[in-house]
Protein backbone atom coordinates (compact mmCIF):
# COMPACT_ATOMS: atom_id res chain seq x y z
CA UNK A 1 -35.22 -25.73 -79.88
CA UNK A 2 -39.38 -26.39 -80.59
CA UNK A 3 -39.92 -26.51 -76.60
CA UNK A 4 -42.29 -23.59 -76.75
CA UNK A 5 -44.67 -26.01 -78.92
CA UNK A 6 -44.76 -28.77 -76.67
CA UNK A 7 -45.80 -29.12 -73.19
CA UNK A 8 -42.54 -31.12 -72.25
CA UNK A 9 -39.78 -29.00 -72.05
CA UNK A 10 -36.11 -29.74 -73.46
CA UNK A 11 -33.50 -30.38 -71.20
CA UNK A 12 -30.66 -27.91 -71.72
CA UNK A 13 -27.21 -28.66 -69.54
CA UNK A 14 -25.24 -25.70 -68.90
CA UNK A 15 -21.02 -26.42 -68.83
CA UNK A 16 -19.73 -23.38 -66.81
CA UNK A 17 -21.66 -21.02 -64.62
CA UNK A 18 -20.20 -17.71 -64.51
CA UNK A 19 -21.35 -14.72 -64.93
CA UNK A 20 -22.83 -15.20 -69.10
CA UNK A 21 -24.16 -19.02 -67.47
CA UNK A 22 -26.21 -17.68 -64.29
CA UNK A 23 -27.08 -14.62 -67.79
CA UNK A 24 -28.53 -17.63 -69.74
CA UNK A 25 -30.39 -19.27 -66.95
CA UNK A 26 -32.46 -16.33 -66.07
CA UNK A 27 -33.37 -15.64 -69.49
CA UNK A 28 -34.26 -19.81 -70.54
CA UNK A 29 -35.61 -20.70 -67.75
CA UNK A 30 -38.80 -20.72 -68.56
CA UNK A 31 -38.35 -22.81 -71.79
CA UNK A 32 -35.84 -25.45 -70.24
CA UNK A 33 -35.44 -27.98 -67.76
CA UNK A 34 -31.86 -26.29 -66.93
CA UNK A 35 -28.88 -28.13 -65.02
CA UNK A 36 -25.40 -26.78 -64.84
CA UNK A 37 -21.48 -28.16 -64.34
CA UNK A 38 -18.87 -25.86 -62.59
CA UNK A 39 -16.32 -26.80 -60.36
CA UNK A 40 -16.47 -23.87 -58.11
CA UNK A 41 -18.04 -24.32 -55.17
CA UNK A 42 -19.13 -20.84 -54.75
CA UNK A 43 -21.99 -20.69 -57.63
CA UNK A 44 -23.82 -23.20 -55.64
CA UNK A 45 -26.38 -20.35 -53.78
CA UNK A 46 -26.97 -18.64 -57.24
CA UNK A 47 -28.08 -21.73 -58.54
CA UNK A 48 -30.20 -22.68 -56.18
CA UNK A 49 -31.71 -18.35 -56.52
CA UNK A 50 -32.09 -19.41 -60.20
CA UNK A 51 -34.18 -22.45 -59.63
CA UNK A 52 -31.15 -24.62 -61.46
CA UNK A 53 -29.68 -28.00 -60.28
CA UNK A 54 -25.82 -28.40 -60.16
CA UNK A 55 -24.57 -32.03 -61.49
CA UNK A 56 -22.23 -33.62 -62.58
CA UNK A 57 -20.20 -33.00 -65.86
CA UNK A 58 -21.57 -36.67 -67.00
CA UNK A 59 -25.33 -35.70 -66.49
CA UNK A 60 -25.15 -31.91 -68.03
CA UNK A 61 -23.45 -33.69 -70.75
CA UNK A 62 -26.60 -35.70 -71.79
CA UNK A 63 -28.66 -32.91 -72.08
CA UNK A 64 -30.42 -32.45 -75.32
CA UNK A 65 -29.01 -29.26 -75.57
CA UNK A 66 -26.01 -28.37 -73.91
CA UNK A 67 -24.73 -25.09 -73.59
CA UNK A 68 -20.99 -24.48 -74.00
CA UNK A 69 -19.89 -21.35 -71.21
CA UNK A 70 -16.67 -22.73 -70.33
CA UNK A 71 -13.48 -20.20 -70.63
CA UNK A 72 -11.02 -20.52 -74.00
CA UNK A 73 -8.72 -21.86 -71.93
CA UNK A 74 -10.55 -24.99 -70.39
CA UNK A 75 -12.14 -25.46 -73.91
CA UNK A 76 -11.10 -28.41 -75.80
CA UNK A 77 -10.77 -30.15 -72.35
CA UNK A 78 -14.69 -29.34 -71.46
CA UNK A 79 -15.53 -30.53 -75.30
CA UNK A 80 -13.56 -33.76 -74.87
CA UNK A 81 -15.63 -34.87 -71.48
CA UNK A 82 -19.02 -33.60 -73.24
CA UNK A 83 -17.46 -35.96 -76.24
CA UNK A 84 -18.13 -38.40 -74.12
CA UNK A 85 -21.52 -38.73 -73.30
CA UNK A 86 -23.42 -36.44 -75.50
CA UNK A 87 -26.27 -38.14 -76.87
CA UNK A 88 -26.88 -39.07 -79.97
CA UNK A 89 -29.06 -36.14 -81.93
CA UNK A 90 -27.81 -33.32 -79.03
CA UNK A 91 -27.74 -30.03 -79.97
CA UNK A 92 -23.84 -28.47 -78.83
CA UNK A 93 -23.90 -24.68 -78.48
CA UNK A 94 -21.05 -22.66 -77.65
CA UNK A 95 -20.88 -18.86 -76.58
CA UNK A 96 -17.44 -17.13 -76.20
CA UNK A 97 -16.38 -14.11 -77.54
CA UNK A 98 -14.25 -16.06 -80.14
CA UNK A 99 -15.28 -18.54 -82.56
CA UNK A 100 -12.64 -19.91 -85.22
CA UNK A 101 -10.44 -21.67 -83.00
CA UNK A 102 -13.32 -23.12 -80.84
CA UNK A 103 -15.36 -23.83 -83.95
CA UNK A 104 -12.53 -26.21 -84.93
CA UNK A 105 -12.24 -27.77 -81.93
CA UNK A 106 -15.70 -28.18 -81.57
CA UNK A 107 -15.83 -29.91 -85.38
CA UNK A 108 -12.93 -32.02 -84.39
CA UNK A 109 -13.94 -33.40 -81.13
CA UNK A 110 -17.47 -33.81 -80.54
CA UNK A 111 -19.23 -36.68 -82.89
CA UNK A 112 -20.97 -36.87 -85.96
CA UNK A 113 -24.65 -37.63 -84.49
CA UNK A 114 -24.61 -34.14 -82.77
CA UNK A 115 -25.47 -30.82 -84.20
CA UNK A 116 -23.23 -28.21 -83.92
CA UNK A 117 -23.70 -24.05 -83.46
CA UNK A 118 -21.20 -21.62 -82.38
CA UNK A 119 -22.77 -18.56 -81.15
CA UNK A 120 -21.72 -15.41 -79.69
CA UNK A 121 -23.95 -12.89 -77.70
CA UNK A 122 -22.87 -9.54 -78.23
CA UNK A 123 -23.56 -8.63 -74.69
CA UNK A 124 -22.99 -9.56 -71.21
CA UNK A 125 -24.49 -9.09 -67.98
CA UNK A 126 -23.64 -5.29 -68.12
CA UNK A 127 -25.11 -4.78 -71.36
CA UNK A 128 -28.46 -6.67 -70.78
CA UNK A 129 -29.16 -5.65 -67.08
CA UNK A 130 -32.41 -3.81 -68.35
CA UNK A 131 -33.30 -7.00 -70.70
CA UNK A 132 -31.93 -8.68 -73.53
CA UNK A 133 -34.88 -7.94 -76.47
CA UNK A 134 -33.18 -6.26 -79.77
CA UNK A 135 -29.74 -7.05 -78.72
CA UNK A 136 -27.50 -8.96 -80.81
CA UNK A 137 -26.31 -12.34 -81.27
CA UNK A 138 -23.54 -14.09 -84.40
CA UNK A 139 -24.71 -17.46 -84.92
CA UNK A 140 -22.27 -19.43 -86.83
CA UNK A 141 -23.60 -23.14 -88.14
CA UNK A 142 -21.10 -25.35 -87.52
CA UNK A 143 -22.45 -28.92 -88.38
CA UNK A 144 -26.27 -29.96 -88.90
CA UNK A 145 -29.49 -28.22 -89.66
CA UNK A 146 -30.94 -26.76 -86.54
CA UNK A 147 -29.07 -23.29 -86.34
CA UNK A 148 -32.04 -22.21 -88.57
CA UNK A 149 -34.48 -23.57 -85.83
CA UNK A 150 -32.33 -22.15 -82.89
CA UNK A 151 -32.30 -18.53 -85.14
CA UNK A 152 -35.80 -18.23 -85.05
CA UNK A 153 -35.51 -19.64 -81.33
CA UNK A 154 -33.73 -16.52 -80.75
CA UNK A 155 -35.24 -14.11 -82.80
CA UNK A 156 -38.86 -14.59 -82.08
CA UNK A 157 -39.09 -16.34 -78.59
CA UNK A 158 -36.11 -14.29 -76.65
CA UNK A 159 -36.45 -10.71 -79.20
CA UNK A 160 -32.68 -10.71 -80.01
CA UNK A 161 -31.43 -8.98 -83.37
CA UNK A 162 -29.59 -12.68 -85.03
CA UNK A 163 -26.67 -11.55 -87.23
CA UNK A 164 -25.81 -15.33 -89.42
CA UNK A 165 -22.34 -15.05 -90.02
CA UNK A 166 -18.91 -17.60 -90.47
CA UNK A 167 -16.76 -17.97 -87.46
CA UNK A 168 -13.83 -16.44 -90.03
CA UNK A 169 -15.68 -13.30 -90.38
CA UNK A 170 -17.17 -12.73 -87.05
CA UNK A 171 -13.50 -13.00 -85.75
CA UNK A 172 -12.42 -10.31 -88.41
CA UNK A 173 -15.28 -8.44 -87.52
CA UNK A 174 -14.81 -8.81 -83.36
CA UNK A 175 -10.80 -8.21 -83.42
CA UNK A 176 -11.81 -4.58 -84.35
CA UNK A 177 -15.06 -4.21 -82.35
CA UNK A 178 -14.19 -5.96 -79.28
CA UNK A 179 -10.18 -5.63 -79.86
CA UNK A 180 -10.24 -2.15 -79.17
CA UNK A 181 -13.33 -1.48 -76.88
CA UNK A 182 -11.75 -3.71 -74.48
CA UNK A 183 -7.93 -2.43 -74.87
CA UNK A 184 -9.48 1.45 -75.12
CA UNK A 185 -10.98 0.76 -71.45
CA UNK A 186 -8.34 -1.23 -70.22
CA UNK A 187 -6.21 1.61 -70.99
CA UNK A 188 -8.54 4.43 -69.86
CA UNK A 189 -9.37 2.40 -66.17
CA UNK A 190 -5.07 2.99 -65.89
CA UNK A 191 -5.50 6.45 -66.71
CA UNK A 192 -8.39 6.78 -63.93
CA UNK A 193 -9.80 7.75 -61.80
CA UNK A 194 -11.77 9.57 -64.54
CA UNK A 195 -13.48 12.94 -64.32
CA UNK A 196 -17.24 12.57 -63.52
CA UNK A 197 -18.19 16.29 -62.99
CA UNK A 198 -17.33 18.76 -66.13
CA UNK A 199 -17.39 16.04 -68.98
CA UNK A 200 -19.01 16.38 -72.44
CA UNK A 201 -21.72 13.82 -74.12
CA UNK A 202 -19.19 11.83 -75.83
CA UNK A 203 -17.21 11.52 -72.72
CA UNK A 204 -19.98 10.58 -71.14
CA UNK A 205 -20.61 7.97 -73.86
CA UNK A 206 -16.99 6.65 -73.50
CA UNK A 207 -16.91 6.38 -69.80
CA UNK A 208 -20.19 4.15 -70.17
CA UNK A 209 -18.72 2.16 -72.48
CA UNK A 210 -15.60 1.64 -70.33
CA UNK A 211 -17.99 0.33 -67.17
CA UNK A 212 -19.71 -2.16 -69.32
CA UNK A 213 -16.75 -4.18 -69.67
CA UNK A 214 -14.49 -3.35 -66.43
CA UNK A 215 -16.07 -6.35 -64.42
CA UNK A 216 -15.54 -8.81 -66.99
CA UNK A 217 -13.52 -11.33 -65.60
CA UNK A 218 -9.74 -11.49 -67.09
CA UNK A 219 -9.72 -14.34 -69.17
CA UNK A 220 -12.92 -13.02 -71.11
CA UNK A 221 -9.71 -10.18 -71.98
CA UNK A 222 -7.47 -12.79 -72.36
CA UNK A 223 -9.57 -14.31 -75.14
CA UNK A 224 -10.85 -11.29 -77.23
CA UNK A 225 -7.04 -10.18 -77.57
CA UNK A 226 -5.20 -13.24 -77.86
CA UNK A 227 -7.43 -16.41 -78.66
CA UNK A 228 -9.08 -14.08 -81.38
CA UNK A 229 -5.99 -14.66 -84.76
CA UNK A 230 -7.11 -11.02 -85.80
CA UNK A 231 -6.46 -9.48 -83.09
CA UNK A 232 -2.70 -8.99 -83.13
CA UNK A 233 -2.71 -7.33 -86.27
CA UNK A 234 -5.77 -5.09 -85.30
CA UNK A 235 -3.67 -4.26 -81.88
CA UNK A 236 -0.37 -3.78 -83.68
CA UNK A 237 -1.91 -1.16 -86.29
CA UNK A 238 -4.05 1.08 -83.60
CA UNK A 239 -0.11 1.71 -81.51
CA UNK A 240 0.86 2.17 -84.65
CA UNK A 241 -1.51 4.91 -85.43
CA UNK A 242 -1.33 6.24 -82.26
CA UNK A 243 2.17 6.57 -81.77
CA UNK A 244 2.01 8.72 -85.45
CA UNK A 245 0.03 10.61 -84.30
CA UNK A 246 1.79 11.26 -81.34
CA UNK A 247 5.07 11.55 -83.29
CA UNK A 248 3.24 14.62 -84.82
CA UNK A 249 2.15 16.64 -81.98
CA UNK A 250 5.65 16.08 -80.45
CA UNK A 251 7.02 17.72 -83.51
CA UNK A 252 4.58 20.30 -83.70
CA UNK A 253 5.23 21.20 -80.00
CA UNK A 254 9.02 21.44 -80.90
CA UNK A 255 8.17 23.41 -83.87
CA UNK A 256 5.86 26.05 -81.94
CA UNK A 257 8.91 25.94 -79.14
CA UNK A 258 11.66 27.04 -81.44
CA UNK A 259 9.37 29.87 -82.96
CA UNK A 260 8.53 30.84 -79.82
CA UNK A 261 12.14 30.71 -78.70
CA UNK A 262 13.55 32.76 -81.51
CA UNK A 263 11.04 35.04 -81.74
């Protein structure tokens, strides 16, 4: 990730180019020689608005850094192909919202001579529409040396706040934090449409929250409560919780009935 010190830049091959993809393109750019894989035929125009050239799996794959953006569920087939053909010395970096399972997969598949980081940008295109400096990114090293080099990459060339961490603890850590934003708003968008006009601060606050994460696309859901192995068990206790608490003001209602009936 030393681009910035040399006037050749690194090639850096994008696998998937959704939403967090065309998110990484803007923002590398101008330190990479950027192509992208994706099947769909309809990210071809943004591409081209982003100054990036669509190839083939086989050519992203030979990058010297390729960028993992691929959903959980197309994962261990999209490491497999980048198995491959990655070159020897490549630099594999990964960014979904989970990391154990895809950390393993990633350690399994891909071969020795490559270095391996699993990342996770705790933002998306909602969060970082007014930039990306001081938000936050889990970096989890995986195999090799160069997460320190792609930390300070991060921290000093792109301004984001690096958190080092394990995969096993970031997915403790995201069941809760992600877990329940996204099931909280998933909930709440049922409930809607919500009130706009006579709404306090942390309402306010809530329904913001909510409408960072409404767009993201379903499996991004999908992963975050089911790919993540915390996440049951986070899920499970909240209803839990919630339906005491609910138990409670039942009975209290029935309690304050009956008074008020006898009385």
């Amino acid at each position: 990730m030393d681009s910035t010190s040399r006037n050749q830049k690194l090639s850096l091959g994008i696998v998937g180019f959704g939403a967090f993809g065309q998110l990484a393109a803007r923002h590398l750019g101008p330190y990479f020689d950027i192509t992208a894989y994706d099947p769909s035929p309809e990210v071809a125009n943004l591409a081209k608005q982003l100054g990036v050239c669509l190839t083939s799996m086989y050519a992203v794959s030979q990058a010297e850094v390729v960028l993992i953006a691929a959903p959980v569920s197309s994962f261990e087939a999209v490491v497999g192909e980048i198995a491959k053909t990655c070159r020897p010395g490549a630099l594999i970096v990964d960014v979904g919202s989970v990391k154990v399972r895809p950390s393993d997969i990633m350690r399994r598949r891909l071969p020795e001579h490559v270095d391996i980081v699993a990342t996770h940008p705790l933002f998306g295109p909602q969060s970082a529409r007014n930039g990306i400096e001081d938000l936050k990114i889990a970096v989890c090293p995986i195999r090799g040396k160069r997460h320190a080099r792609l930390a300070a990459f991060l921290r000093k060339i792109l301004g984001l706040a690096v958190i080092m961490t394990t995969p096993d603890d970031h997915d403790r850590e995201a069941a809760v934090v992600q877990g329940l934003t996204h099931l909280i708003a998933k909930v709440l968008l049922e409930m809607g449409p919500l009130p706009t006009r006579s709404t306090t601060k942390s309402f306010d606050l809530l329904s913001e929250a909510v409408s960072m994460v409404q767009h993201d696309a379903p499996e991004v859901f999908e992963a975050i409560e089911k790919a993540n192995p915390y996440a049951e068990a986070v899920r499970r206790r909240f209803f839990a919780l919630a339906a005491g608490l609910s138990a409670e003001l039942e009975a209290g209602l029935t309690t304050a009935s009956d008074r008020d009936g006898g009385s």
